[in-house]
C-alpha atoms as a PDB file:
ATOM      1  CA  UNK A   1      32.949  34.859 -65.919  1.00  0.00           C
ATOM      2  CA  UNK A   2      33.804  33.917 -69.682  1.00  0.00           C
ATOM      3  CA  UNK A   3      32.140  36.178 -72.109  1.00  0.00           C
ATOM      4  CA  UNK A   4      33.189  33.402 -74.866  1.00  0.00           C
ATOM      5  CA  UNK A   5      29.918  31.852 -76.771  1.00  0.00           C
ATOM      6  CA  UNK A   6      29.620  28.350 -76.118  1.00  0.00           C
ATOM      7  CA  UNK A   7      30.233  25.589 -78.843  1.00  0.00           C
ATOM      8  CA  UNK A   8      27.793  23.619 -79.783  1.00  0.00           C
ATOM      9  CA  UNK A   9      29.309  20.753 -78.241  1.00  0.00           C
ATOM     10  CA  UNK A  10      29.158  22.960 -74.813  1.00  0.00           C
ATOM     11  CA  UNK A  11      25.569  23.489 -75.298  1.00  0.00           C
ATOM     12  CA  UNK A  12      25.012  19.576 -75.749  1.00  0.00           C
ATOM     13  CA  UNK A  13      27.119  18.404 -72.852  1.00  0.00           C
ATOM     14  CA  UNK A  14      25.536  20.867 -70.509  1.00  0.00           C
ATOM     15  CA  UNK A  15      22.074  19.819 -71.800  1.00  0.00           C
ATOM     16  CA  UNK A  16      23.273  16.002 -70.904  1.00  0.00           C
ATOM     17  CA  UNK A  17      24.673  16.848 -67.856  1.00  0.00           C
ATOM     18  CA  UNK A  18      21.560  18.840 -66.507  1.00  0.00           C
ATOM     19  CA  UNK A  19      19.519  15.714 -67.691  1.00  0.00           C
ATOM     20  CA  UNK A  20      21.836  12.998 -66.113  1.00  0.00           C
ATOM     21  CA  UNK A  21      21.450  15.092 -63.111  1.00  0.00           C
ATOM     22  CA  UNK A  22      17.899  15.559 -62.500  1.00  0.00           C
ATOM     23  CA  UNK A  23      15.972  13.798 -59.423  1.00  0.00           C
ATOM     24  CA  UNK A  24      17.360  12.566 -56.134  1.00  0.00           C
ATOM     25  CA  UNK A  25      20.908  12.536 -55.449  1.00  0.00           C
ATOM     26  CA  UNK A  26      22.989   9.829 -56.614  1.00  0.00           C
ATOM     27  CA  UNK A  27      26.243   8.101 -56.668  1.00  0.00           C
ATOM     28  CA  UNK A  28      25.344   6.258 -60.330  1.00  0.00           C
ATOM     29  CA  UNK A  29      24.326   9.594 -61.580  1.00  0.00           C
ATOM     30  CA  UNK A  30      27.654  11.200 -60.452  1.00  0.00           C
ATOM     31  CA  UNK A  31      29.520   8.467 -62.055  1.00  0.00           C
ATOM     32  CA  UNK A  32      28.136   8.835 -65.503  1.00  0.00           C
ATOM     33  CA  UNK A  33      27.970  12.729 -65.210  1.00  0.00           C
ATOM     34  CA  UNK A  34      32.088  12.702 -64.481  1.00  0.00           C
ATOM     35  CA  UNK A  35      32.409  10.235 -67.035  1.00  0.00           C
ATOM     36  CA  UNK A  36      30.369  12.445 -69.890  1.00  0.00           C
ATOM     37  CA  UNK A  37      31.913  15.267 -68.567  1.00  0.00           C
ATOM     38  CA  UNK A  38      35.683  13.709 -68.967  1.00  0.00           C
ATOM     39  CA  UNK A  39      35.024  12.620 -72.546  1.00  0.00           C
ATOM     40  CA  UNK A  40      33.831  16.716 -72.966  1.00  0.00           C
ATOM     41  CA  UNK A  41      37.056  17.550 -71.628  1.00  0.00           C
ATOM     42  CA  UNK A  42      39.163  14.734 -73.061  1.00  0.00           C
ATOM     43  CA  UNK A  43      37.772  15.867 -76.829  1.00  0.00           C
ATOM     44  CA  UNK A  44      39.127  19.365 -75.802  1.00  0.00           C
ATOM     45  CA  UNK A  45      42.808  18.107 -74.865  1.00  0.00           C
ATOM     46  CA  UNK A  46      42.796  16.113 -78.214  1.00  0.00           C
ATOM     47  CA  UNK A  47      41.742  19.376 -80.176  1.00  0.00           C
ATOM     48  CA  UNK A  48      44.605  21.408 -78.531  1.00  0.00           C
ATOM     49  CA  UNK A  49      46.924  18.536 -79.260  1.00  0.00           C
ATOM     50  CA  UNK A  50      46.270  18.229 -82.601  1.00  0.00           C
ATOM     51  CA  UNK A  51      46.733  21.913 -83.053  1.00  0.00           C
ATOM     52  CA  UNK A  52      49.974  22.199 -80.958  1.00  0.00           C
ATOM     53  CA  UNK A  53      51.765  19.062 -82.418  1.00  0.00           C
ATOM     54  CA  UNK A  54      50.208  17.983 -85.210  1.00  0.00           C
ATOM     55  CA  UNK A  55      48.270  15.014 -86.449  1.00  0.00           C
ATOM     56  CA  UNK A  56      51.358  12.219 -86.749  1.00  0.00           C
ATOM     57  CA  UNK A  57      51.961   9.717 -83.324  1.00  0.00           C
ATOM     58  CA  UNK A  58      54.296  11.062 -81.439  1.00  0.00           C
ATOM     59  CA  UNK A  59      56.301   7.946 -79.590  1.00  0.00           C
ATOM     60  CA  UNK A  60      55.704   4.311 -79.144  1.00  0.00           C
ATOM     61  CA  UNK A  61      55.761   1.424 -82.064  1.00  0.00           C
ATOM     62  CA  UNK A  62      53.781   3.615 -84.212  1.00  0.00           C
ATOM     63  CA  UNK A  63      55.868   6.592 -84.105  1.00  0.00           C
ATOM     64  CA  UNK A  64      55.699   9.039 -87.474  1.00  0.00           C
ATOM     65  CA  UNK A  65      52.369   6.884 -88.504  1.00  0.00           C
ATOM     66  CA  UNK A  66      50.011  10.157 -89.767  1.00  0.00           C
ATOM     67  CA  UNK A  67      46.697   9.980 -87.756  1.00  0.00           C
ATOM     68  CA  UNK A  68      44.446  12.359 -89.767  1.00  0.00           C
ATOM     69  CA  UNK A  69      41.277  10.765 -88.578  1.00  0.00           C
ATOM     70  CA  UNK A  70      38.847  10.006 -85.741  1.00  0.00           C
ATOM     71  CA  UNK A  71      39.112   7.186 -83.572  1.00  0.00           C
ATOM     72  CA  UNK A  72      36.372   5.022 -84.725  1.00  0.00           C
ATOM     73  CA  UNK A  73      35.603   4.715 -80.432  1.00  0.00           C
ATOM     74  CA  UNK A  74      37.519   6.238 -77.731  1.00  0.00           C
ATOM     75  CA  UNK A  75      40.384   8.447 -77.277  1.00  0.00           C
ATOM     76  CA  UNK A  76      42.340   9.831 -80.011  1.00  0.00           C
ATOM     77  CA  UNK A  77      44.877  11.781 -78.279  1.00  0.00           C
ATOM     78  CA  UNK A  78      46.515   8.360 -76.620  1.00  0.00           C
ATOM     79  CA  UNK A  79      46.619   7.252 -79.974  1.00  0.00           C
ATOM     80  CA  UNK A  80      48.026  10.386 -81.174  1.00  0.00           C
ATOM     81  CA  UNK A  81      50.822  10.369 -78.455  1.00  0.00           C
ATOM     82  CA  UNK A  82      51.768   7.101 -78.798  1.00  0.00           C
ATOM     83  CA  UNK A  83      50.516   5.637 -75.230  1.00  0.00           C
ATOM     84  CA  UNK A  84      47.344   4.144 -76.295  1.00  0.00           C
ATOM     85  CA  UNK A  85      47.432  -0.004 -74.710  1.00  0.00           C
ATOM     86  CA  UNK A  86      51.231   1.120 -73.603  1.00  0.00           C
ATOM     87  CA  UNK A  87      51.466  -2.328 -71.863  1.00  0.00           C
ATOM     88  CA  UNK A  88      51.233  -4.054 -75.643  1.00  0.00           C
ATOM     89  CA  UNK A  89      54.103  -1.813 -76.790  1.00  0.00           C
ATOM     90  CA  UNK A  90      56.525  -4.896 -76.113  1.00  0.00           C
ATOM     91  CA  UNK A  91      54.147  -7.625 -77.842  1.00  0.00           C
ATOM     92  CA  UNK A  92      53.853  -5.261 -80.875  1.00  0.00           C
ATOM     93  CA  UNK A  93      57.790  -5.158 -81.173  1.00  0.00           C
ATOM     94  CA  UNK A  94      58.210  -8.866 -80.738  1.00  0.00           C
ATOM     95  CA  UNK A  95      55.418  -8.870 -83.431  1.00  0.00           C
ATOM     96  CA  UNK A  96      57.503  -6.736 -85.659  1.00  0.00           C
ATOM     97  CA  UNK A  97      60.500  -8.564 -85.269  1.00  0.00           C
ATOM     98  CA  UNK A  98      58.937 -11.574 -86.013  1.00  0.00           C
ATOM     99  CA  UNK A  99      57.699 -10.853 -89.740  1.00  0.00           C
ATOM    100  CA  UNK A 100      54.845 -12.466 -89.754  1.00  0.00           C
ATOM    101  CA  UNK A 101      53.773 -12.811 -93.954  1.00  0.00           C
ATOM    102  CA  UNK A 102      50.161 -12.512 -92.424  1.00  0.00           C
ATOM    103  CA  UNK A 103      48.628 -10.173 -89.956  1.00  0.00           C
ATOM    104  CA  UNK A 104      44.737 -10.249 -89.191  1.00  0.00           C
ATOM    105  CA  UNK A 105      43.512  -7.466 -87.368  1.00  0.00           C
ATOM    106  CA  UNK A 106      39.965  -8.207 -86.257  1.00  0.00           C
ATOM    107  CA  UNK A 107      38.152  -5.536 -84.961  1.00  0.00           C
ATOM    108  CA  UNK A 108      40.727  -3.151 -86.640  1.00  0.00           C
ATOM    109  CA  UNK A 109      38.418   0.101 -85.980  1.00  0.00           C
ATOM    110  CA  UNK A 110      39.933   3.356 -87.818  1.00  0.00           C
ATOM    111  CA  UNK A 111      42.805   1.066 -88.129  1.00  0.00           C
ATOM    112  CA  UNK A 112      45.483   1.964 -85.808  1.00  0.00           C
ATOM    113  CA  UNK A 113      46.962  -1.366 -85.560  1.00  0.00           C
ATOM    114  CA  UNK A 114      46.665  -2.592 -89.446  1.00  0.00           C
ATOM    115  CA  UNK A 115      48.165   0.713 -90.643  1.00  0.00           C
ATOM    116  CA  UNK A 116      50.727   0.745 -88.178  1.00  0.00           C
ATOM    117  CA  UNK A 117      52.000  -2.593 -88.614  1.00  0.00           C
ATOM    118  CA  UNK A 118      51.743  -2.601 -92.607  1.00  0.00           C
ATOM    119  CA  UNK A 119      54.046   0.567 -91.453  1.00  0.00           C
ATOM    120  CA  UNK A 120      56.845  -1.456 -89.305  1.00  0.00           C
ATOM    121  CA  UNK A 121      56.191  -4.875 -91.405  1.00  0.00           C
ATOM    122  CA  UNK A 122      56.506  -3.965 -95.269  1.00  0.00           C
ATOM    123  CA  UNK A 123      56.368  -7.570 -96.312  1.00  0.00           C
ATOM    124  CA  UNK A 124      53.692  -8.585 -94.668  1.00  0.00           C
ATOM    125  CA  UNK A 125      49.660  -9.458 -95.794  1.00  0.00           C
ATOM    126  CA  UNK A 126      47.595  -7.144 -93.641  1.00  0.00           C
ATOM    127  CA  UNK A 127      43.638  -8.071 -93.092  1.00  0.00           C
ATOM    128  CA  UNK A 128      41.817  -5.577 -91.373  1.00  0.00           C
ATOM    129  CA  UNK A 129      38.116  -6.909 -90.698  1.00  0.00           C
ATOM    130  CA  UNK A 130      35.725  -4.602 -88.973  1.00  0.00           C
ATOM    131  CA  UNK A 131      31.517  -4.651 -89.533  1.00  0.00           C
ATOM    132  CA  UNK A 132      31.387  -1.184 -89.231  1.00  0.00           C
ATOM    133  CA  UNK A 133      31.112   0.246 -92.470  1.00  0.00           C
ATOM    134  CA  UNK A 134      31.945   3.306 -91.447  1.00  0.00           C
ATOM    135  CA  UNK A 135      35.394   2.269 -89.065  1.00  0.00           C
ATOM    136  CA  UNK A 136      36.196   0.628 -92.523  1.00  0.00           C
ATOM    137  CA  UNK A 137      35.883   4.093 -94.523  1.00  0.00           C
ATOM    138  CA  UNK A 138      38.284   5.359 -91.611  1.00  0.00           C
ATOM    139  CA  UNK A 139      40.752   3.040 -91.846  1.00  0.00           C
ATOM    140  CA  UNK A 140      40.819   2.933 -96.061  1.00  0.00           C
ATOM    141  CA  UNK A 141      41.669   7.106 -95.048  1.00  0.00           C
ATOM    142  CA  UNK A 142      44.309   6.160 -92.716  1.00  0.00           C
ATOM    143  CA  UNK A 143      45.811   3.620 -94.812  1.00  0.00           C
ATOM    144  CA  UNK A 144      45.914   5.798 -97.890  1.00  0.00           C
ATOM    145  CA  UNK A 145      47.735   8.371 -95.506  1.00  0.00           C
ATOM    146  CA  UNK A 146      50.172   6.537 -95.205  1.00  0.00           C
ATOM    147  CA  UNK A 147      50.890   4.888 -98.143  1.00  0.00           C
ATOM    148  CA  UNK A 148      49.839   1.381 -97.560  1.00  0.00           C
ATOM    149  CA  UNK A 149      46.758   0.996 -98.907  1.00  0.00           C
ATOM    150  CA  UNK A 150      47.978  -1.277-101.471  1.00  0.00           C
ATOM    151  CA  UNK A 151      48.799  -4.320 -98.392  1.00  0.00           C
ATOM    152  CA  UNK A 152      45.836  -3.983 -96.611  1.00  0.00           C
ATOM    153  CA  UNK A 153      42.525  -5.655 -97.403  1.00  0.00           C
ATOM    154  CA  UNK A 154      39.378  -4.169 -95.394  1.00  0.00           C
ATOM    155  CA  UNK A 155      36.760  -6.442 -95.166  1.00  0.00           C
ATOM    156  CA  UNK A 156      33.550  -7.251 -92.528  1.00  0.00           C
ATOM    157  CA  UNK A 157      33.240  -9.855 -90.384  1.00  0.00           C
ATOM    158  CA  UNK A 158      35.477 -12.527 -90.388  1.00  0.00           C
ATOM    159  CA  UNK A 159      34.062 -15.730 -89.387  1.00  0.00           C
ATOM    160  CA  UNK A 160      35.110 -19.204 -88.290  1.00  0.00           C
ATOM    161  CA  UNK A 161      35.820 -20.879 -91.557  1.00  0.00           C
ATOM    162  CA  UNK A 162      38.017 -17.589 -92.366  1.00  0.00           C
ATOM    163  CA  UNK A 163      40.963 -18.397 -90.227  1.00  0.00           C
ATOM    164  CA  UNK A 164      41.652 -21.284 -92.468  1.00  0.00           C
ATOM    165  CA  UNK A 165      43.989 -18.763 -93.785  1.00  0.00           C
ATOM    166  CA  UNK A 166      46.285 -19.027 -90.903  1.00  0.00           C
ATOM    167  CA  UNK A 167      47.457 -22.424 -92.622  1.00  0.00           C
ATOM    168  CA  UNK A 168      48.894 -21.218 -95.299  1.00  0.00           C
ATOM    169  CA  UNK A 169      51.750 -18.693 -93.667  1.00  0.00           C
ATOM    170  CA  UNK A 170      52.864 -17.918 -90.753  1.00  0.00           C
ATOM    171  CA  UNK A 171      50.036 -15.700 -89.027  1.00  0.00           C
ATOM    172  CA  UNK A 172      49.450 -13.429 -85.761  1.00  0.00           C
ATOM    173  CA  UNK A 173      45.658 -11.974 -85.086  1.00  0.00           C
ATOM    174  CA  UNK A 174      45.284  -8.745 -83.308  1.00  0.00           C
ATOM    175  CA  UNK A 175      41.602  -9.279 -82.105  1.00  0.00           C
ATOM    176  CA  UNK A 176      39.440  -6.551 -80.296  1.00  0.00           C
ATOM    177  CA  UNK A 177      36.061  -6.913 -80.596  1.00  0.00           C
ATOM    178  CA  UNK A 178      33.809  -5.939 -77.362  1.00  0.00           C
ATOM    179  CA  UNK A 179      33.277  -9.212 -76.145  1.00  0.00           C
ATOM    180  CA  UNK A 180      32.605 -11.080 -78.926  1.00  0.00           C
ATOM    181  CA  UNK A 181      36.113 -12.625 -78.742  1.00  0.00           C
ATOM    182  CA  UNK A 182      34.423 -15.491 -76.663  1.00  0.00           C
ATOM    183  CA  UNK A 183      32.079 -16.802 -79.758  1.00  0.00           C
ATOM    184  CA  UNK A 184      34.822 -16.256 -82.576  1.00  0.00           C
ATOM    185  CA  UNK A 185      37.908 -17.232 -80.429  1.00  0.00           C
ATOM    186  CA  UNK A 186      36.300 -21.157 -80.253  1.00  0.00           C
ATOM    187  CA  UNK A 187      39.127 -23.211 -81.762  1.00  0.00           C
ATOM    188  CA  UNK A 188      36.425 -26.139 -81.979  1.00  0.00           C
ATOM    189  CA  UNK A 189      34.719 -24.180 -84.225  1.00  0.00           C
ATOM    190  CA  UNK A 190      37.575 -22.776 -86.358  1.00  0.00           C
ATOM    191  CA  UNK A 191      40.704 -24.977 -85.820  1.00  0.00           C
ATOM    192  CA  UNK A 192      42.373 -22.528 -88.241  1.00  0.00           C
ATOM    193  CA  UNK A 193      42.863 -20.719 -84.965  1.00  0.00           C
ATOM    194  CA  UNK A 194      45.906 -23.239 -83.538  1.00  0.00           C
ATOM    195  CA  UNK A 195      48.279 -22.132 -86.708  1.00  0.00           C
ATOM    196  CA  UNK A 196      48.619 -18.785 -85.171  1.00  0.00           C
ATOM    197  CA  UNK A 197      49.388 -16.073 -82.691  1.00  0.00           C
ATOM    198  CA  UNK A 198      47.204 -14.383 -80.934  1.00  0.00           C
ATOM    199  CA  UNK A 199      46.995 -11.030 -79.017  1.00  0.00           C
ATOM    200  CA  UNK A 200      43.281 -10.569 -77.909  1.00  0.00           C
ATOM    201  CA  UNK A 201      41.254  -7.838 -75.640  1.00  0.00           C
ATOM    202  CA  UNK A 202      39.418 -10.091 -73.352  1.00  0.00           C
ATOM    203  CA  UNK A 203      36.131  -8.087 -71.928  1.00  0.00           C
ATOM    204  CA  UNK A 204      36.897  -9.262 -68.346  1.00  0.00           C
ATOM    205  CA  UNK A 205      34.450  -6.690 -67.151  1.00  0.00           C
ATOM    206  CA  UNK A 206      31.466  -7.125 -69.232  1.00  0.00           C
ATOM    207  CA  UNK A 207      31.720 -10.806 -68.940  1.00  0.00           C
ATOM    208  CA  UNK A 208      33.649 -12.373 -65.812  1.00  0.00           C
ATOM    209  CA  UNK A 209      35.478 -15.697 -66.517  1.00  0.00           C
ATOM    210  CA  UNK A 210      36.043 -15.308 -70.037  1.00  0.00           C
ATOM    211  CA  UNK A 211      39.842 -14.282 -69.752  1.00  0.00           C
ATOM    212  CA  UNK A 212      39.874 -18.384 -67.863  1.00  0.00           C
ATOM    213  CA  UNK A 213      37.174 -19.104 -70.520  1.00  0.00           C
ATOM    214  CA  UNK A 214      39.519 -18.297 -73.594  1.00  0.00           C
ATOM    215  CA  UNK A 215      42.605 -19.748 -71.874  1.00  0.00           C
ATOM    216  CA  UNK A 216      41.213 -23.055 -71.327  1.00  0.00           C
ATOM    217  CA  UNK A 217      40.570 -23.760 -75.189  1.00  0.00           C
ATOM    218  CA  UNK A 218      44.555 -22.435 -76.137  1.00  0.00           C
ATOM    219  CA  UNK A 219      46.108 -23.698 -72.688  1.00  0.00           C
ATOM    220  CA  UNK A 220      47.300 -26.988 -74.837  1.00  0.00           C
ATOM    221  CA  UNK A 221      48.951 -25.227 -77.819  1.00  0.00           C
ATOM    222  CA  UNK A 222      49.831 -22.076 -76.441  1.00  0.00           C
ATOM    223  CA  UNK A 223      51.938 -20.642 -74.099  1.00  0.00           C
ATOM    224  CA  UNK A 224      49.471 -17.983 -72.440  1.00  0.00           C
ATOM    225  CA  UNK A 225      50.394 -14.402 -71.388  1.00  0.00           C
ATOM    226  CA  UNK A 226      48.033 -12.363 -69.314  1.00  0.00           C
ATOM    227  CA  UNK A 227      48.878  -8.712 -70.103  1.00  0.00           C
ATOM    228  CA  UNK A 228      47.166  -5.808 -67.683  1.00  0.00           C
ATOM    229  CA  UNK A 229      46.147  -2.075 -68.750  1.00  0.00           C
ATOM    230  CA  UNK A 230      49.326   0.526 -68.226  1.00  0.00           C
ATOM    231  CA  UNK A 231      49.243   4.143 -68.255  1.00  0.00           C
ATOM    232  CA  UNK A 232      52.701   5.814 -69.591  1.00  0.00           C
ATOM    233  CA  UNK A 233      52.926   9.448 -69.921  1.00  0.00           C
ATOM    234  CA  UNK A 234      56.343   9.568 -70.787  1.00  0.00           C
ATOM    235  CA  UNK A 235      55.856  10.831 -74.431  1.00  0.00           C
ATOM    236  CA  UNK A 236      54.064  13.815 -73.443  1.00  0.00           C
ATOM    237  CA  UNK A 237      55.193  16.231 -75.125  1.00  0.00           C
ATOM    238  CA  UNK A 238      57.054  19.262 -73.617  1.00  0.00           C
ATOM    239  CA  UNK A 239      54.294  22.168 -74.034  1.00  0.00           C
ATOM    240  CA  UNK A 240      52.376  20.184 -72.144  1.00  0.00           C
ATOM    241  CA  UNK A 241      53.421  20.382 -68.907  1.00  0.00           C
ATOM    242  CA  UNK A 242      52.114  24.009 -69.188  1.00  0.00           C
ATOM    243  CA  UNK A 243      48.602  21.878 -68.563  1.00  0.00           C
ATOM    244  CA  UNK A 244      47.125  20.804 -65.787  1.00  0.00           C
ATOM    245  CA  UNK A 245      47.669  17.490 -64.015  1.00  0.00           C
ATOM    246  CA  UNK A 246      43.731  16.954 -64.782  1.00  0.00           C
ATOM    247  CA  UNK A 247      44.325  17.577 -68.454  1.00  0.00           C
ATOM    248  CA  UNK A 248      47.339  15.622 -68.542  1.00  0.00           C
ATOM    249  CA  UNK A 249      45.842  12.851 -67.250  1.00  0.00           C
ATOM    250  CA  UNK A 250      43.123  12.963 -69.584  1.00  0.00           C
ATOM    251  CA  UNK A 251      44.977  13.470 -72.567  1.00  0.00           C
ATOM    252  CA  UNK A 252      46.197   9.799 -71.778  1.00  0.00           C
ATOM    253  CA  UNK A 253      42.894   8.609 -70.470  1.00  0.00           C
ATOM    254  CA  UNK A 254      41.393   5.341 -72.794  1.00  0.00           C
ATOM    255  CA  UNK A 255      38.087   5.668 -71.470  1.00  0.00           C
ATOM    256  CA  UNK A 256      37.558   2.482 -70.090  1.00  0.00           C
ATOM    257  CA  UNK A 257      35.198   1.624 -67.348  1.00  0.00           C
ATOM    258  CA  UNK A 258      36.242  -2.129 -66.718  1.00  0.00           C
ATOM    259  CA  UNK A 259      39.147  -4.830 -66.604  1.00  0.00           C
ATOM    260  CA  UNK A 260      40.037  -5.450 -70.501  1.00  0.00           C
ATOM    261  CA  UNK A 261      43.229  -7.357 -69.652  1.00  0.00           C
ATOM    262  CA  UNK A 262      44.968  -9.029 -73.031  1.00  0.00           C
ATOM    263  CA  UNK A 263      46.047 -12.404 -73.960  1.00  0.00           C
ATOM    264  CA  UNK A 264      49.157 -13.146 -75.621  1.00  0.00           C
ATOM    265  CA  UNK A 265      48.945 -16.624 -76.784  1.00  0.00           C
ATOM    266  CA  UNK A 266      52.136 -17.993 -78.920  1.00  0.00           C
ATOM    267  CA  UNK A 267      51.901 -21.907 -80.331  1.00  0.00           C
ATOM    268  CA  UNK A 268      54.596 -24.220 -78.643  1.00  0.00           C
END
């Protein structure tokens, strides 16, 4: 048995566990008691990678992008590794390539995607809008890492009468915003929406239909993409096969319970 003193954060997860556990037996309560108990873990594996490799992304589009902060929700060592929404990797490249003057990233969290585009696209007009005040402070820290500050403009919600921006340049969104993608993505509401690209998280699971939903309204100007979740562990790096599978696995876990399949929608 360890003699080592628990962490506070053991104490707490034990505490939730024992909680989550009490009364009959049950397959819900097993669920969310492997779930807590991976996130535990899954903090643990981002800790040691952190520590082991540092804190700059490791492979994928975002490569040598420094990641000094928390991930505003979810994992942080996908992000770190570079694996994080792997099946968008090729989107984000044609993206790139493209040079789009103006990128809105809606839902833009700590700010993975505004920072590392402002990275790969040094022309372009970055707009990261979150309503989180404090996923905003993150992603002013990230940007300032890495030197971009000056491109990006962090603002709240951005609502239908805002995309009349997309008018006036040539314009891709990034949207990700738990759901909400089926009020704001309403080109009857905001027709601004038809002058651009978009690549958007559609909250299958919490809301079945809405990936059809969406389509429907962009069907006519858009050639429509349905892009599924991907797991790549190929940047791994090499002290980590010293781990095991169960940490490996976790270390490119995204925590999600549901489908969140993406649309890529380009105008014709």
């Amino acid at each position: 048995m360890s003699s080592r003193k628990p962490t506070p954060l053991t104490v707490r997860v034990t505490e939730d566990l024992q909680r989550m556990l009490e009364g009959d037996p049950s397959h819900d309560r097993l669920v969310a008691a492997l779930r807590h108990l991976a996130k535990w873990r899954s903090h643990l594996v981002s800790e040691t990678l952190t520590k082991m490799s540092g804190d700059t992304v490791l492979s994928g589009p975002f490569k040598g992008m420094k990641y000094g902060v928390r991930a505003s929700e979810g994992t942080r060592s996908a992000r770190l590794i570079g694996c994080y929404e792997a099946s968008l990797a090729d989107v984000v490249e044609t993206i790139i390539a493209r040079a789009y003057p103006l990128v809105i990233d809606i839902g833009s969290a700590e700010g993975y995607y505004a920072v590392g585009l402002a990275r790969r696209m040094p022309e372009a007009r970055v707009l990261a809008r979150d309503d989180n005040p404090f996923a905003q402070s993150l992603c002013r820290k990230l940007a300032e890492q890495n030197g971009v500050a000056d491109r990006i403009e962090i603002g709240g919600r951005m609502e239908a009468a805002d995309f009349a921006i997309c008018t006036t340049a040539r314009s891709v969104i990034v949207c990700d915003i738990e759901g909400a993608e089926e009020d704001l993505l309403d080109p009857a509401q905001a027709p601004g929406l038809l002058a651009a690209d978009i690549l958007v998280e559609v909250h299958e699971g919490m809301k079945p239909g809405l990936l059809e939903k969406i389509a429907r309204r962009f069907r006519p100007t858009h050639a429509l993409r349905r892009i599924e979740r991907r797991i790549d562990d190929s940047g791994l790096p090499d002290w980590m096969h010293q781990l095991s599978d169960m940490d490996r696995l976790l270390a490119v876990w995204e925590w999600r319970a549901g489908p969140t399949p993406w649309l890529w929608m380009e105008r014709k």
